[in-house]
N, C-alpha and C. Protein backbone atom coordinates (compact mmCIF):
# COMPACT_ATOMS: atom_id res chain seq x y z
N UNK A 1 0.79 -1.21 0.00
CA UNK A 1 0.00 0.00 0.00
C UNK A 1 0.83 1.27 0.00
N UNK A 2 2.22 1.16 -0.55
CA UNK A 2 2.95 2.42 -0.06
C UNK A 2 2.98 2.74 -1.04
N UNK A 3 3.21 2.00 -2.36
CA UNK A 3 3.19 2.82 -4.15
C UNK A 3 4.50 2.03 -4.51
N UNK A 4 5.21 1.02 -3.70
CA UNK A 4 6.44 0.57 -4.65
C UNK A 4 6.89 -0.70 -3.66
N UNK A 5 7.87 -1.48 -4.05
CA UNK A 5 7.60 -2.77 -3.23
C UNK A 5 8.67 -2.95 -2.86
N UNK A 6 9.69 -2.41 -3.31
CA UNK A 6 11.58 -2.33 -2.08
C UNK A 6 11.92 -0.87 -2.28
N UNK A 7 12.14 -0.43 -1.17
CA UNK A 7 13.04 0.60 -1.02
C UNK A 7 14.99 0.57 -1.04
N UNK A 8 15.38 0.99 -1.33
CA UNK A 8 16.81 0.85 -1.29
C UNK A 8 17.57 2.02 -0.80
N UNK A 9 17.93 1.66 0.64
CA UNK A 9 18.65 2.76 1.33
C UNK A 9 20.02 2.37 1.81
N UNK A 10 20.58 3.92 1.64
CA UNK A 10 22.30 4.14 2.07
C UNK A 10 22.25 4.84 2.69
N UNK A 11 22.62 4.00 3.79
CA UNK A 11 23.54 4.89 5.37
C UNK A 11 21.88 5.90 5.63
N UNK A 12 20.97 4.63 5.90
CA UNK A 12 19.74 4.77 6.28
C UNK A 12 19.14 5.80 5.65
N UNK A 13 19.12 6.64 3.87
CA UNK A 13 18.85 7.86 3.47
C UNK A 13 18.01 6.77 2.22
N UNK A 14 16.36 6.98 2.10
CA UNK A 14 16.00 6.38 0.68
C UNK A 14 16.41 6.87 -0.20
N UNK A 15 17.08 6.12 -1.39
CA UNK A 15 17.97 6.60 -2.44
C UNK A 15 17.00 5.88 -3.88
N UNK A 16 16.39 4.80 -3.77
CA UNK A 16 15.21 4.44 -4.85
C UNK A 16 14.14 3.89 -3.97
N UNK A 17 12.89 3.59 -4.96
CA UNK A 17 11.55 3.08 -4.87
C UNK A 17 11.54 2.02 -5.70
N UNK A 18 11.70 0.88 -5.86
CA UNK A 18 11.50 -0.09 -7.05
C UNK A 18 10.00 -0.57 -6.59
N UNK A 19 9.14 -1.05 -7.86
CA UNK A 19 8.13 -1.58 -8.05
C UNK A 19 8.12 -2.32 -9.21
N UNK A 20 7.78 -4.22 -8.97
CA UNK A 20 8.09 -4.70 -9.81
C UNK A 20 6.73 -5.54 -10.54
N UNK A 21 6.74 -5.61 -11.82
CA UNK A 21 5.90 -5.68 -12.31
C UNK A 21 6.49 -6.95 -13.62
N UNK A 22 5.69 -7.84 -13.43
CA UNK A 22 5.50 -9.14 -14.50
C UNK A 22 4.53 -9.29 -15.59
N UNK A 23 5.40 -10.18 -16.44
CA UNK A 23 4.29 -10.35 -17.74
C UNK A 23 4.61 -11.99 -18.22
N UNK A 24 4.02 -13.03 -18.58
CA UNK A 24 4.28 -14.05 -19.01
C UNK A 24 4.67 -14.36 -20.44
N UNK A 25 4.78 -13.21 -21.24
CA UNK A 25 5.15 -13.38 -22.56
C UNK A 25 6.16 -11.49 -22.64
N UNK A 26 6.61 -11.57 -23.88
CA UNK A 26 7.73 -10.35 -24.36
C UNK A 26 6.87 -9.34 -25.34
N UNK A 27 5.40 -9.66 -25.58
CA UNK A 27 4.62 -8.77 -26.20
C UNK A 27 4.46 -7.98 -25.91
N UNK A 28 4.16 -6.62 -26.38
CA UNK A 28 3.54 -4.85 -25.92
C UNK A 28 2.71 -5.35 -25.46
N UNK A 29 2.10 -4.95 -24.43
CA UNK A 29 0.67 -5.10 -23.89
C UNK A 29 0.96 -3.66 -22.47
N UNK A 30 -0.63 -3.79 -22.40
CA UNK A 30 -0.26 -2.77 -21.26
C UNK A 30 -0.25 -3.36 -19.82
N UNK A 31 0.46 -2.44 -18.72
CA UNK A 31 0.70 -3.11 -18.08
C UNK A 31 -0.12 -2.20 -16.73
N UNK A 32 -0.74 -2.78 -15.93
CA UNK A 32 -1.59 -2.34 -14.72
C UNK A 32 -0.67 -2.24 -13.54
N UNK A 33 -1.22 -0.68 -13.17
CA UNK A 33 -0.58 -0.25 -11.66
C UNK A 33 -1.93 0.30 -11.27
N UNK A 34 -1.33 0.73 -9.86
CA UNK A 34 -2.49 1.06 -8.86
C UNK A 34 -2.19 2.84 -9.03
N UNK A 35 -3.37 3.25 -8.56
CA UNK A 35 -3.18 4.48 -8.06
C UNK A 35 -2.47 5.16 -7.18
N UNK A 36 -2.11 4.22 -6.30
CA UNK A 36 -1.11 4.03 -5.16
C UNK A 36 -0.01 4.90 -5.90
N UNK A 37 0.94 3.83 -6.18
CA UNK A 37 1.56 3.44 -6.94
C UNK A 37 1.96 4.75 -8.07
N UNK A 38 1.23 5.01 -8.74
CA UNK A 38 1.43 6.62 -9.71
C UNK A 38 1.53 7.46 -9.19
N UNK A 39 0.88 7.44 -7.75
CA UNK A 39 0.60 9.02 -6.97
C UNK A 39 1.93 8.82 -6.13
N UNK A 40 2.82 8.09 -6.09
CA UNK A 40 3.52 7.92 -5.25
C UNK A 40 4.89 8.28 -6.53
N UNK A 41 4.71 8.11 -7.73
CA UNK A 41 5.76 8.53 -8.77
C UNK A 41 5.44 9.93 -9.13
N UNK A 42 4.47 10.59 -8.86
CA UNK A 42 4.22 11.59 -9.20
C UNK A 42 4.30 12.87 -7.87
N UNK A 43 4.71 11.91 -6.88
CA UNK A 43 4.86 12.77 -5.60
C UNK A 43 6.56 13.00 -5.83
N UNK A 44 6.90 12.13 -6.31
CA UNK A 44 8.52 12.65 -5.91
C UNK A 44 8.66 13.16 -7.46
N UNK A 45 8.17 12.73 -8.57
CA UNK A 45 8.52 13.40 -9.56
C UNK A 45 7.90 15.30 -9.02
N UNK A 46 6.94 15.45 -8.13
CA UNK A 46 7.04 16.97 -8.09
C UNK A 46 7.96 17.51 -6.79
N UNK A 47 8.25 16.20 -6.66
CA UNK A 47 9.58 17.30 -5.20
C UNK A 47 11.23 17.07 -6.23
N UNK A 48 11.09 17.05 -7.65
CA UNK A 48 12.63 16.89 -8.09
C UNK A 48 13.27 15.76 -7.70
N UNK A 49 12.26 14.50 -7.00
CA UNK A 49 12.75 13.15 -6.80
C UNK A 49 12.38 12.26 -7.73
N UNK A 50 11.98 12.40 -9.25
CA UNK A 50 11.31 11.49 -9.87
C UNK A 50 11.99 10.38 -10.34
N UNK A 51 13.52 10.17 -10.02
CA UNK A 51 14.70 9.43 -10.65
C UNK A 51 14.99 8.81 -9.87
N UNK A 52 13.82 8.66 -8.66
CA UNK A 52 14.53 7.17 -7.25
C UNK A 52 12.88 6.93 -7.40
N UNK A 53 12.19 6.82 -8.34
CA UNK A 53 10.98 5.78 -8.83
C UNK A 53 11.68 4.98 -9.82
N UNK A 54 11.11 3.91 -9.66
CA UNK A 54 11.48 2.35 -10.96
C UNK A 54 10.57 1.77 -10.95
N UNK A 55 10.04 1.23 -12.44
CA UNK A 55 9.45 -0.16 -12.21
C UNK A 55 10.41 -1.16 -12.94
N UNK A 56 10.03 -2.13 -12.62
CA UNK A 56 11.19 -3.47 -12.85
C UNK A 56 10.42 -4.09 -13.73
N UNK A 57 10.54 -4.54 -15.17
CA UNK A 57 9.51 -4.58 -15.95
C UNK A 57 10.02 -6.44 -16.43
N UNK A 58 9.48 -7.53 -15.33
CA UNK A 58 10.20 -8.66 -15.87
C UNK A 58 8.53 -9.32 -17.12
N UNK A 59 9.48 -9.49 -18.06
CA UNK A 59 8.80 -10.21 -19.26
C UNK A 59 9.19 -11.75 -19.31
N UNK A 60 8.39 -12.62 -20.37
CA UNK A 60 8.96 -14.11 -19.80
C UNK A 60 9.26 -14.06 -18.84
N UNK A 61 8.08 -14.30 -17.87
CA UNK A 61 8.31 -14.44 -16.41
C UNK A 61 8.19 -16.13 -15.80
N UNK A 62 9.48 -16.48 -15.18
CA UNK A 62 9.16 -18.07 -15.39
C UNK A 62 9.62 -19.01 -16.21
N UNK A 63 10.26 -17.92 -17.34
CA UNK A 63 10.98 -18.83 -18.64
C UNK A 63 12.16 -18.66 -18.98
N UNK A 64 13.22 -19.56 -19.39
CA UNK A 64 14.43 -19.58 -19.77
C UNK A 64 15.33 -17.98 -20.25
N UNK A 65 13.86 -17.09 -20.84
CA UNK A 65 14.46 -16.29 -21.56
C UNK A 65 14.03 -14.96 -21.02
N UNK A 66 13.65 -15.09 -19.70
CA UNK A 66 13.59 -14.22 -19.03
C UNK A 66 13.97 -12.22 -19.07
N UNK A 67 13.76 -11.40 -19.10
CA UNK A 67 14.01 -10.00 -19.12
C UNK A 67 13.69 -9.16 -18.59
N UNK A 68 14.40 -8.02 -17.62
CA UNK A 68 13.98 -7.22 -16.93
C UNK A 68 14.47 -5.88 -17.65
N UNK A 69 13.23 -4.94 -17.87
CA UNK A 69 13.42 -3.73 -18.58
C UNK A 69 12.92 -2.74 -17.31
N UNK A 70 14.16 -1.80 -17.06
CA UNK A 70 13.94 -0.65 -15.97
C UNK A 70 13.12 0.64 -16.40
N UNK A 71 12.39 0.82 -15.89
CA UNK A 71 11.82 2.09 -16.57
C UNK A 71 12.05 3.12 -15.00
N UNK A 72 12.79 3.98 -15.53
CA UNK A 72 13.21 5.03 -14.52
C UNK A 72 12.47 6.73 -14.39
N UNK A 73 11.74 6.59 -13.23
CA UNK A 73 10.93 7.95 -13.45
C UNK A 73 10.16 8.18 -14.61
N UNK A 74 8.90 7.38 -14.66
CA UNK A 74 7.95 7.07 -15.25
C UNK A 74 6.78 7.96 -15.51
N UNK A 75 6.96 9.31 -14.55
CA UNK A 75 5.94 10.40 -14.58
C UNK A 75 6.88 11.50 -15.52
N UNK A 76 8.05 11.34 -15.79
CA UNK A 76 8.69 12.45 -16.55
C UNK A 76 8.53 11.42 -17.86
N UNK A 77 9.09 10.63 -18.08
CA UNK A 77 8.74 9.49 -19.51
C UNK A 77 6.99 9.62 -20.02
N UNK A 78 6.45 9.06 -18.74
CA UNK A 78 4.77 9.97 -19.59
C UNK A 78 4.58 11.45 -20.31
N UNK A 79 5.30 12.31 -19.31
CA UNK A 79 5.29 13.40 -19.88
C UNK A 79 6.03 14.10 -20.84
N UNK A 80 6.60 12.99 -21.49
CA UNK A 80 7.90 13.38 -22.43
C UNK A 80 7.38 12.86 -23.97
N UNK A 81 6.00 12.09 -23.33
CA UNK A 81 5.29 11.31 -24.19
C UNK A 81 6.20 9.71 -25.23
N UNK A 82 7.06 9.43 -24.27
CA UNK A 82 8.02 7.87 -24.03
C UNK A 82 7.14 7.11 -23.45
N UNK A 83 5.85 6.84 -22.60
CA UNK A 83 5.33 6.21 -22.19
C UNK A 83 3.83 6.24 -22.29
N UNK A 84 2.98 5.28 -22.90
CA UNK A 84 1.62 5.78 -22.74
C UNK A 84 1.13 4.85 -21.50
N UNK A 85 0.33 5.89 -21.04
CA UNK A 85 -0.89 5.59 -19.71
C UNK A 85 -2.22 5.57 -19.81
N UNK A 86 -2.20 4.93 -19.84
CA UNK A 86 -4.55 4.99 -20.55
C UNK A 86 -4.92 4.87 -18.58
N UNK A 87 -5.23 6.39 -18.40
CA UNK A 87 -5.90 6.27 -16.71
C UNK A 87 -7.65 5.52 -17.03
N UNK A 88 -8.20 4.64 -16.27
CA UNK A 88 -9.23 4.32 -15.99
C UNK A 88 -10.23 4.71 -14.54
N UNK A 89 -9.50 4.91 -13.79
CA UNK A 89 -10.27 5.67 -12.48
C UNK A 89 -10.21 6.99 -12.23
N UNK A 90 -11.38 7.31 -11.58
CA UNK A 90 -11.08 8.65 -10.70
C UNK A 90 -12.02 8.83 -9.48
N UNK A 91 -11.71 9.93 -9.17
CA UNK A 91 -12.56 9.91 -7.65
C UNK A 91 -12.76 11.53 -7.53
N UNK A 92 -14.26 11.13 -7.08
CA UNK A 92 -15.20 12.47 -6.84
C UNK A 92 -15.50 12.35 -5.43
């Protein structure tokens, strides 16, 4: 529930957020996060921290040919238009 699933700290200072995310095949497809999760890349992308967010993007998950693609600060890549986001929720 915090927006990312390891933290990685030096000399007790958080230095990244990783959040890791699986797929069973190497196809484009899109890939589902929480709201959590965005609001929590989009909190440090507006304090000038958006470059200690990651998602860990493992494809062939389970298989010989396994791949992990990093996507680093994911709210500046959306907005650079490098990443598309199709939002589905909101709240009134």
């Amino acid at each position: 529930g915090k927006g990312y699933d390891f933290v990685i700290k030096k000399n007790s200072i958080e230095i990244e957020y990783i959040e890791v995310k699986t797929k069973v095949q190497e196809a484009e497809e899109l890939i589902e996060t929480t709201g959590t999760q965005w609001e929590w890349a989009r909190k440090l992308y507006e304090q000038k921290e958006g470059n200690k967010y990651l998602f860990y993007i493992v494809s062939n998950a389970g298989k010989a040919n396994t791949e992990i693609r990093i996507l680093r600060n994911p709210i500046k890549l959306w907005k650079a238009g490098k990443l598309y986001a199709h939002p589905i929720n909101f709240k009134i």
